[in-house]
N, C-alpha and C. Protein backbone atom coordinates (compact mmCIF):
# COMPACT_ATOMS: atom_id res chain seq x y z
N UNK A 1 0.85 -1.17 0.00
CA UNK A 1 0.00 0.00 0.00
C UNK A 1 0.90 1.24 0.00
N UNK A 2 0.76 1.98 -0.84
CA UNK A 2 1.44 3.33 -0.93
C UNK A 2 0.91 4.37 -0.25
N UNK A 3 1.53 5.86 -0.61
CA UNK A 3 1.19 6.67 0.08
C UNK A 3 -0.73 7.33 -0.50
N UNK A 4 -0.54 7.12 -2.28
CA UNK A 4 -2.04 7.39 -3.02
C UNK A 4 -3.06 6.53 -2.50
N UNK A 5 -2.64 5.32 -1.40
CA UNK A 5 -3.92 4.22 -1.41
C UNK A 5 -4.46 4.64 0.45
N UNK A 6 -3.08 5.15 1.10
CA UNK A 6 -3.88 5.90 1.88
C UNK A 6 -4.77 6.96 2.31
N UNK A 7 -4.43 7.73 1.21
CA UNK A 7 -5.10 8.78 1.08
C UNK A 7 -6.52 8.66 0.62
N UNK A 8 -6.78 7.90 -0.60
CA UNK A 8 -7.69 7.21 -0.98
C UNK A 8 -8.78 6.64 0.01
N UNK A 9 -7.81 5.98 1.17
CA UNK A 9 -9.16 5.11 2.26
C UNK A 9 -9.17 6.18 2.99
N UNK A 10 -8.24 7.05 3.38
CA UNK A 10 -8.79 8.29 4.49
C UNK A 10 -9.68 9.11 4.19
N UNK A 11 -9.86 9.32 2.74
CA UNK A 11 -10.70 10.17 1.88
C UNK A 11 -12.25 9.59 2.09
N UNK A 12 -12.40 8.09 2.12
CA UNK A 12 -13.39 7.11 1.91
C UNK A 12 -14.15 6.99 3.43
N UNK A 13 -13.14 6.77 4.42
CA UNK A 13 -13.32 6.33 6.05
C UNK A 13 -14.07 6.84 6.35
N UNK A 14 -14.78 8.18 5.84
CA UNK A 14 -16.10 9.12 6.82
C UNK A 14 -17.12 8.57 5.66
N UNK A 15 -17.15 7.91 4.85
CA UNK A 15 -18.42 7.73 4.25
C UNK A 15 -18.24 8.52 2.47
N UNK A 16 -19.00 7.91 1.70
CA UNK A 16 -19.00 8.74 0.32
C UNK A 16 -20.50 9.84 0.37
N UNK A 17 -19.64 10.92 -0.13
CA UNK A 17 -20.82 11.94 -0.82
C UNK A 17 -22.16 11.33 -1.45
N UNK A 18 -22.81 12.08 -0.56
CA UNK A 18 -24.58 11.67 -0.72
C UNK A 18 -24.91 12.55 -2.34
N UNK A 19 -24.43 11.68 -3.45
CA UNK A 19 -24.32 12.70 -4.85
C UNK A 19 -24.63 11.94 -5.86
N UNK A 20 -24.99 11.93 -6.97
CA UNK A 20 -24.87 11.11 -7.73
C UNK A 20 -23.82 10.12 -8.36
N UNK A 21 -22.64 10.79 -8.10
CA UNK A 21 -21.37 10.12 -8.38
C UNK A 21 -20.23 9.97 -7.58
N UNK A 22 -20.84 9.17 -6.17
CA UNK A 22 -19.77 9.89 -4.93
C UNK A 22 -18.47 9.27 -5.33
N UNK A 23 -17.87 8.38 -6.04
CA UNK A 23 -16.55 8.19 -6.59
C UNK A 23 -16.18 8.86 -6.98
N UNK A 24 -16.70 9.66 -8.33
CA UNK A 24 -16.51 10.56 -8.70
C UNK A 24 -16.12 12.01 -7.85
N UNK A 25 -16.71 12.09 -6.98
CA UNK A 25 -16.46 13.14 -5.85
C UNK A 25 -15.43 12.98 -4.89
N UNK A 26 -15.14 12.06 -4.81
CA UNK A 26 -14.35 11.35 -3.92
C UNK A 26 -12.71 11.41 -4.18
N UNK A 27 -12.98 11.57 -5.65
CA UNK A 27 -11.50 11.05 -6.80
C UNK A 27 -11.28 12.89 -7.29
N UNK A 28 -12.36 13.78 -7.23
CA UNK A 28 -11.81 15.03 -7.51
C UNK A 28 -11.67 15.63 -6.19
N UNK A 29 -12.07 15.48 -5.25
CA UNK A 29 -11.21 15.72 -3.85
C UNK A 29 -9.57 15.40 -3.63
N UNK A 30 -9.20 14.34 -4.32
CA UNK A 30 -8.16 13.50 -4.15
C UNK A 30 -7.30 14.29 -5.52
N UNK A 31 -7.75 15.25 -6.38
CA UNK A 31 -7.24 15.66 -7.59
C UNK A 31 -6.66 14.16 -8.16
N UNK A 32 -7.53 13.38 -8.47
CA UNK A 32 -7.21 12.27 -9.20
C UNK A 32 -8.30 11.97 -10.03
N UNK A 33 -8.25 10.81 -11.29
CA UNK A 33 -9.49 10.59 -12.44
C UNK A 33 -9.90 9.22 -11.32
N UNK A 34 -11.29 9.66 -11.81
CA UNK A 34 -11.95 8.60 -11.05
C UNK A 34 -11.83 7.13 -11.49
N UNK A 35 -11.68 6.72 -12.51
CA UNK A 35 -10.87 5.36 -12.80
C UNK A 35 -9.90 5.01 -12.21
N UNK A 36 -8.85 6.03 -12.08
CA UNK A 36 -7.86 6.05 -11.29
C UNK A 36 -8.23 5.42 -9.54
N UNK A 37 -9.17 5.81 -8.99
CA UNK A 37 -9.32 5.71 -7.73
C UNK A 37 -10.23 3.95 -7.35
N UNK A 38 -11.24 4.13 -8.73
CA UNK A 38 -11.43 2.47 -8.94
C UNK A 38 -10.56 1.43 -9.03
N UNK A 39 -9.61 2.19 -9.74
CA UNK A 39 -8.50 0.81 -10.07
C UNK A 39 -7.97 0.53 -8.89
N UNK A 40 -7.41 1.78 -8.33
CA UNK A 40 -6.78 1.98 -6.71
C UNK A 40 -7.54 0.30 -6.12
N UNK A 41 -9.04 0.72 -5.89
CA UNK A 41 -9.65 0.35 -4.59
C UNK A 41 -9.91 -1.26 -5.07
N UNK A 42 -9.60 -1.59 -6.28
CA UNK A 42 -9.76 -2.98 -7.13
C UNK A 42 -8.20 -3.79 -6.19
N UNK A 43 -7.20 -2.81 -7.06
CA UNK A 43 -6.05 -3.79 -6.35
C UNK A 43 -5.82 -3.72 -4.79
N UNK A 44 -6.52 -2.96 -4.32
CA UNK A 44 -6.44 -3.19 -2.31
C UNK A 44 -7.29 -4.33 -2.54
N UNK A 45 -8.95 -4.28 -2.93
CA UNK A 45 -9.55 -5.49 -2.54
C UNK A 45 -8.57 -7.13 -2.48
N UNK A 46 -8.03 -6.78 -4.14
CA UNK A 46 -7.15 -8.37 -4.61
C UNK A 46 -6.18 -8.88 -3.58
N UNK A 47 -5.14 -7.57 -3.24
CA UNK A 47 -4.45 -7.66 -2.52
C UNK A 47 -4.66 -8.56 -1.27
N UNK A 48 -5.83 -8.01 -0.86
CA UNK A 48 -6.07 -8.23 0.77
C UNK A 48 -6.33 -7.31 1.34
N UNK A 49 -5.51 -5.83 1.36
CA UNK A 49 -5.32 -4.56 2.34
C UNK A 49 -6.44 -3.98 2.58
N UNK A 50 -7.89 -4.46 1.90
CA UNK A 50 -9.00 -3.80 1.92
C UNK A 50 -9.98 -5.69 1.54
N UNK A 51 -10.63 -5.58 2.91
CA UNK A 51 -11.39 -6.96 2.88
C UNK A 51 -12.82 -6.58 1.84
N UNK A 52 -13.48 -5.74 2.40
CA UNK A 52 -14.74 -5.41 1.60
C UNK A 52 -15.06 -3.67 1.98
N UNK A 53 -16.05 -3.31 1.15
CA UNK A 53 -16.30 -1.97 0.94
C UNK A 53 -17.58 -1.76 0.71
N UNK A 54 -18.01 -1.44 2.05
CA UNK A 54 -19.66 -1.87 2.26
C UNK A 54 -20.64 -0.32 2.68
N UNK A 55 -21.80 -0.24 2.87
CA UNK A 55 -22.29 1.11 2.92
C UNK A 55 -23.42 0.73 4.14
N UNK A 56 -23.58 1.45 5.10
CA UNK A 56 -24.01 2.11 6.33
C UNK A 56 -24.86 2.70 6.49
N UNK A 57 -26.24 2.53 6.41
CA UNK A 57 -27.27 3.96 6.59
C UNK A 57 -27.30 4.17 7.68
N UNK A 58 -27.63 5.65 8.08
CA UNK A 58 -28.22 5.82 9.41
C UNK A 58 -29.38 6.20 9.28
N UNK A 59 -30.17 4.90 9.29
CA UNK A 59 -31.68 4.52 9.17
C UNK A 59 -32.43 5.47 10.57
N UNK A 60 -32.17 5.64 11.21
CA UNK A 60 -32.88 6.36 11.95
C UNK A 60 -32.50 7.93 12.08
N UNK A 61 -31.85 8.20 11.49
CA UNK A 61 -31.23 9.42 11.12
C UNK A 61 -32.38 10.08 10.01
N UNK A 62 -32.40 9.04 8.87
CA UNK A 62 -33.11 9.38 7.64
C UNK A 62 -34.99 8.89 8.19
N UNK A 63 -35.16 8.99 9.51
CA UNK A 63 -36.47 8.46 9.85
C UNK A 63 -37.30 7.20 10.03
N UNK A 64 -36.36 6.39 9.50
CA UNK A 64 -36.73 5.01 10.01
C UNK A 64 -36.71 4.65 11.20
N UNK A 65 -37.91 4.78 12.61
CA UNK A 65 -37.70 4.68 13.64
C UNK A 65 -37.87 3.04 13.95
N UNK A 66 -39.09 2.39 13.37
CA UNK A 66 -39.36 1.04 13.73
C UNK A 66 -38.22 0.14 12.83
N UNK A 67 -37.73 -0.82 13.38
CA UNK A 67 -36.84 -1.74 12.87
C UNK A 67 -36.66 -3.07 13.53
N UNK A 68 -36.81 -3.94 12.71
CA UNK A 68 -37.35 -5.36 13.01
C UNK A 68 -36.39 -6.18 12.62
N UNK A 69 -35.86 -7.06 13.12
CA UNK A 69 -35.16 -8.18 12.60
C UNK A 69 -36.42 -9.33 12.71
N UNK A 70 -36.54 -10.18 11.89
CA UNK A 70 -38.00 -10.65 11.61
C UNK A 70 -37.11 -12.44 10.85
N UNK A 71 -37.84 -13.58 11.54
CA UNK A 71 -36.58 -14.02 11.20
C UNK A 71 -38.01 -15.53 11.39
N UNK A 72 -37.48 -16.11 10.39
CA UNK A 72 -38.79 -17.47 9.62
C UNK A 72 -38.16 -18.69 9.89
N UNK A 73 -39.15 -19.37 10.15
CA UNK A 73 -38.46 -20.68 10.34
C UNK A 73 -39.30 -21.42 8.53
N UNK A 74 -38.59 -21.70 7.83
CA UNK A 74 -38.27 -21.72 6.21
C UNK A 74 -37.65 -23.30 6.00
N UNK A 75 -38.48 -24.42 5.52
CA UNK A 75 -37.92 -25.36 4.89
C UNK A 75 -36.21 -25.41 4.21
N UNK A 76 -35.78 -26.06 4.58
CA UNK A 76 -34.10 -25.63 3.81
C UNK A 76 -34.36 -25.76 1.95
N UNK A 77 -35.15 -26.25 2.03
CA UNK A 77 -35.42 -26.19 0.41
C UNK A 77 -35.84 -25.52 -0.21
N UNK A 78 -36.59 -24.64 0.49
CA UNK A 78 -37.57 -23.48 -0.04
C UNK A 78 -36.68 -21.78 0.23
N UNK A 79 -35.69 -22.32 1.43
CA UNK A 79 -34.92 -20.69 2.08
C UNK A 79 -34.53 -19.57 0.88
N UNK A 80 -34.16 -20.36 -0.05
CA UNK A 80 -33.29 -19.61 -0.90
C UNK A 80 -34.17 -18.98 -2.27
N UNK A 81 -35.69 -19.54 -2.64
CA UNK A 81 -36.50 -18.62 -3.58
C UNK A 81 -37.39 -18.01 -1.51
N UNK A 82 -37.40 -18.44 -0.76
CA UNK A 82 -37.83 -17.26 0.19
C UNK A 82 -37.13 -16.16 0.46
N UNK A 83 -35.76 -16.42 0.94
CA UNK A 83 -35.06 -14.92 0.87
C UNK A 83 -35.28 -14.31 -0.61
N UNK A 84 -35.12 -14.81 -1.72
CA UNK A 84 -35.14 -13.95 -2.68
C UNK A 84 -36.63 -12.99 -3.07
N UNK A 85 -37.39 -13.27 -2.56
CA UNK A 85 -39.16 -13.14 -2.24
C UNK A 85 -38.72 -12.07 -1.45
N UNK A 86 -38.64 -12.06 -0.22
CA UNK A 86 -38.47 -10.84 0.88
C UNK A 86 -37.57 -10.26 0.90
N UNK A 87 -36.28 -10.25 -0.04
CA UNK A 87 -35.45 -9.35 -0.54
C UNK A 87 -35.99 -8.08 -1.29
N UNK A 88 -37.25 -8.54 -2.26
CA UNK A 88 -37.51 -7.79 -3.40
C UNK A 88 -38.12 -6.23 -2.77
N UNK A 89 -38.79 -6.48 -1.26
CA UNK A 89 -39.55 -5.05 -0.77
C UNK A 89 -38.37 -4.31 -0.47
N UNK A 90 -38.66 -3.21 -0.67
CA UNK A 90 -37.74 -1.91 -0.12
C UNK A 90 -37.54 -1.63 1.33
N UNK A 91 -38.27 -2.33 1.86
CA UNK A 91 -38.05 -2.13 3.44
C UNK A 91 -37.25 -2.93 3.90
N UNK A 92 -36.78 -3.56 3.43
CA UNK A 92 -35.94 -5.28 3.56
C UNK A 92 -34.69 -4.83 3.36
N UNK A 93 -33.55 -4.52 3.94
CA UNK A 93 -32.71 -4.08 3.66
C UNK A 93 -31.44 -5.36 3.91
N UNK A 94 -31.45 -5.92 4.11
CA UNK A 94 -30.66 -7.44 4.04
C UNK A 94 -31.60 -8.81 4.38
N UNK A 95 -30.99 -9.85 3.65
CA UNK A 95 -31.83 -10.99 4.35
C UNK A 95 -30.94 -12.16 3.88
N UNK A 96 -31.06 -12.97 4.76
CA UNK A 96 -29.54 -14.13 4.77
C UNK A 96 -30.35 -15.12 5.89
N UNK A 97 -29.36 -16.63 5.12
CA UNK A 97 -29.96 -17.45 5.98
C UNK A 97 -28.97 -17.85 7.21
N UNK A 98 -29.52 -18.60 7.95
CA UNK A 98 -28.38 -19.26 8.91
C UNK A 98 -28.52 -20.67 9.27
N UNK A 99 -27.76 -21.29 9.99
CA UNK A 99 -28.05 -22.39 10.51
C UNK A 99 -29.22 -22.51 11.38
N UNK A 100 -30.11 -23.31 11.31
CA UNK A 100 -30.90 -23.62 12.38
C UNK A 100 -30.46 -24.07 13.66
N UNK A 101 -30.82 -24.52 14.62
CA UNK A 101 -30.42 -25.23 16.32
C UNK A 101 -32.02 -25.63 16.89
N UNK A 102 -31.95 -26.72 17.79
CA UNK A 102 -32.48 -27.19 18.33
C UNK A 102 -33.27 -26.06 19.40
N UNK A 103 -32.33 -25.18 19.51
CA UNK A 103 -32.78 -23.73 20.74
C UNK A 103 -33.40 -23.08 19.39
N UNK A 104 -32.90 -22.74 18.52
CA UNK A 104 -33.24 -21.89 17.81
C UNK A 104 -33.84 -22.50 16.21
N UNK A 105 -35.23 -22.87 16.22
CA UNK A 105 -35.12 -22.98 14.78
C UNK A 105 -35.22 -22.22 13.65
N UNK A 106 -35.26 -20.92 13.78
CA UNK A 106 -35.45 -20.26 12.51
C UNK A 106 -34.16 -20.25 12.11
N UNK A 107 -34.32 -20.30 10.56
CA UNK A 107 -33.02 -20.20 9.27
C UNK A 107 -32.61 -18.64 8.29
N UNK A 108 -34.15 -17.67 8.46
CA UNK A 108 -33.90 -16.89 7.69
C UNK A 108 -34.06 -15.91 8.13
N UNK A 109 -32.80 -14.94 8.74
CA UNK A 109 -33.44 -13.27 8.88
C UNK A 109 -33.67 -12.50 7.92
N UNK A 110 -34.59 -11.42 8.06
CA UNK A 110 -34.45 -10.40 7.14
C UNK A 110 -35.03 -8.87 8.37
N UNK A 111 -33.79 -8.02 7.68
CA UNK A 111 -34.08 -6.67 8.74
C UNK A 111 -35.05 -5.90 7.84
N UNK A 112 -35.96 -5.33 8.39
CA UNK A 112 -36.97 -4.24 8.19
C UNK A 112 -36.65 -3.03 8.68
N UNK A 113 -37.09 -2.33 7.73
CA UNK A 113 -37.43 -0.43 8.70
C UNK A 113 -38.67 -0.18 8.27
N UNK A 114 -39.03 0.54 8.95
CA UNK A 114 -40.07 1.66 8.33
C UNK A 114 -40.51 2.58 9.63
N UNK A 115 -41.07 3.22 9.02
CA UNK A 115 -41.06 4.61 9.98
C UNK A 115 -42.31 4.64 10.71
N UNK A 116 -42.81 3.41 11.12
CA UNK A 116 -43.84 3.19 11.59
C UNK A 116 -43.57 1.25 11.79
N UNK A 117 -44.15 1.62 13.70
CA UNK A 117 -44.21 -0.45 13.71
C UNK A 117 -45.67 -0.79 12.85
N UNK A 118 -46.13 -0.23 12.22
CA UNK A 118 -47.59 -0.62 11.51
C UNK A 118 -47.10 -0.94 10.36
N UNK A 119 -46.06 -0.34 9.89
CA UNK A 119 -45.48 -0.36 8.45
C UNK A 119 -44.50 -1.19 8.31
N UNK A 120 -44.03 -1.62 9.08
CA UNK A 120 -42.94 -2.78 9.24
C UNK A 120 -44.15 -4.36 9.26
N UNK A 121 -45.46 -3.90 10.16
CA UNK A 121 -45.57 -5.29 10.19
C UNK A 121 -46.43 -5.37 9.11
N UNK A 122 -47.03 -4.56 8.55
CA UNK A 122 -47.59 -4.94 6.79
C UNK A 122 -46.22 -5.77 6.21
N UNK A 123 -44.93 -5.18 6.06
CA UNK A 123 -44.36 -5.67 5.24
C UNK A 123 -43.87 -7.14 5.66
N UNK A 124 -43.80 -7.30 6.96
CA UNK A 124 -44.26 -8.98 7.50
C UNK A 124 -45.12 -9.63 7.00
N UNK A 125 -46.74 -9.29 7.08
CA UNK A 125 -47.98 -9.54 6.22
C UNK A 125 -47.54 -10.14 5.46
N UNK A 126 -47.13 -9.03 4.47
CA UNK A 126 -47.12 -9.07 2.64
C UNK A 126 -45.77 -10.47 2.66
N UNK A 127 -44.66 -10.62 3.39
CA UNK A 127 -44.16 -11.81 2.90
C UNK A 127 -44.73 -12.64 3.14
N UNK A 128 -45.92 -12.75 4.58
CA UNK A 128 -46.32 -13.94 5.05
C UNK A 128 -46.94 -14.77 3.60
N UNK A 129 -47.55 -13.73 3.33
CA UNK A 129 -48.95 -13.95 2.12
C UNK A 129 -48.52 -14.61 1.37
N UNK A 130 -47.02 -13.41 0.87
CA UNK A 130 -46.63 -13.67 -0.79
C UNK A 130 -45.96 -15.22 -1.31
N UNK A 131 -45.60 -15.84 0.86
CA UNK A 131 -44.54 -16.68 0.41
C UNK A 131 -45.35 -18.32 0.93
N UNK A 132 -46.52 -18.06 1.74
CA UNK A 132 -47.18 -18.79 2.36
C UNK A 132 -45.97 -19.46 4.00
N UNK A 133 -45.02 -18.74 3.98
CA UNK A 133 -44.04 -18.87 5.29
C UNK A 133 -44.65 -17.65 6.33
N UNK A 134 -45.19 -18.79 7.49
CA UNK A 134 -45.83 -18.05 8.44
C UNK A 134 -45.41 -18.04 10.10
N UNK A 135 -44.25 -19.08 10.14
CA UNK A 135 -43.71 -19.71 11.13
C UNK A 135 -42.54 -18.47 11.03
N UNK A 136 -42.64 -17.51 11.94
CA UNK A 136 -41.73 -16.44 12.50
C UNK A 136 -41.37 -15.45 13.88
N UNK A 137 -40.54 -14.86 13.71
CA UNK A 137 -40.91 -13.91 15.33
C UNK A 137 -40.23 -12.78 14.72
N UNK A 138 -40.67 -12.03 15.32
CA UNK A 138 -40.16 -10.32 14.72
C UNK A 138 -39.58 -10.04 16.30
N UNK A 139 -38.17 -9.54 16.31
CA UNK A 139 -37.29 -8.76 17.23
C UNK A 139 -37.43 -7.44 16.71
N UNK A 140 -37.78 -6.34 17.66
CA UNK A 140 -37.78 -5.20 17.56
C UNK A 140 -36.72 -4.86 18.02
N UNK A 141 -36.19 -3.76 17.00
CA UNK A 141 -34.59 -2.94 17.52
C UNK A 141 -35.19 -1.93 19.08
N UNK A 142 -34.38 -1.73 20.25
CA UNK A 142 -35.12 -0.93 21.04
C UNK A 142 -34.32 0.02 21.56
N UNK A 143 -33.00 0.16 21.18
CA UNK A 143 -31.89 1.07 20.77
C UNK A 143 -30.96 0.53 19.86
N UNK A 144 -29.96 1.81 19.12
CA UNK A 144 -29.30 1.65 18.03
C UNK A 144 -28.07 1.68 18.81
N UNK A 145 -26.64 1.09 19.22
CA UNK A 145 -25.69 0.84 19.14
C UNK A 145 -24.73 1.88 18.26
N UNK A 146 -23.42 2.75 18.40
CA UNK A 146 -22.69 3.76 17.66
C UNK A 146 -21.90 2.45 17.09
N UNK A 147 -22.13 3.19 15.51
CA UNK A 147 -21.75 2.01 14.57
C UNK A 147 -20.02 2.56 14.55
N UNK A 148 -19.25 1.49 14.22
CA UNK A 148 -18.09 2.05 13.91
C UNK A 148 -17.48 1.23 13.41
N UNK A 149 -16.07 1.46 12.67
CA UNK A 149 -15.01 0.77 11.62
C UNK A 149 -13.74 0.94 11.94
N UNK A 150 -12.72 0.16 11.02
CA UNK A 150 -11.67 0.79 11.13
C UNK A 150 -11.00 2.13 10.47
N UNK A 151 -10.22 2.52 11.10
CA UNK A 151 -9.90 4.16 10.92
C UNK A 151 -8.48 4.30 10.38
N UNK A 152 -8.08 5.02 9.42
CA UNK A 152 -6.51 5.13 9.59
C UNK A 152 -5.77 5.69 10.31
């Protein structure tokens, strides 16, 4: 890692410009072409020096007060067109399966927001319906935790 690839992640570490082209913004901050700063962040990934490069809302910032981790107990055969089903709503902001346990049998979370617990649990509803998977429990978030990363 050189001195351009630190600058690059220090530039990156507070988050990208809420813009249409925050690379782009990112790479004329840095007086560099924005290809330039792609290629950069390509060979950290290959390398190693950069594991992944992932994005953060602050969902309750932007008004999303209700937030649900909502989590199905899902045939292992069926998990994978079900997550892809309750992926498709906009309120669904990740959904992944896991191992089941004898303590625990559900296989599939998926996190919800919405700016209302009425509006979160429609969008429970609407998978129950859409997927005929009705075997679940919804965890309500009841504080948010200060998110944080590594820093240079």
């Amino acid at each position: 890692m050189d001195d351009l690839d630190r600058q690059i992640l220090r530039t990156l570490q507070d988050g990208l410009a809420l813009v249409p082209e925050p690379y782009a913004a990112a790479a004329a901050e840095l007086g560099i072409d924005r290809g330039l700063l792609i290629e950069r962040l390509h060979g950290m990934l290959e390398r190693g020096e950069v594991r992944r490069i992932g994005a953060s809302v602050a969902h309750r910032k932007a008004g999303f007060v209700a937030n649900v981790m909502c989590v199905w107990r899902v045939p292992a055969g069926a998990a994978a067109s079900f997550g892809r089903a309750a992926a498709q709503r906009d309120a669904v902001t990740h959904c992944y399966e896991r191992d089941a346990s004898p303590e625990w049998p559900h296989n599939v979370y998926a996190m919800i927001h919405g700016r209302t617990r009425e509006a979160c649990e429609a969008v429970i509803a609407d998978i129950c319906r859409s997927t005929g998977q009705t075997d679940y429990v919804a965890l309500y978030s009841t504080r948010e935790f200060k998110k944080t990363w590594t820093r240079l």
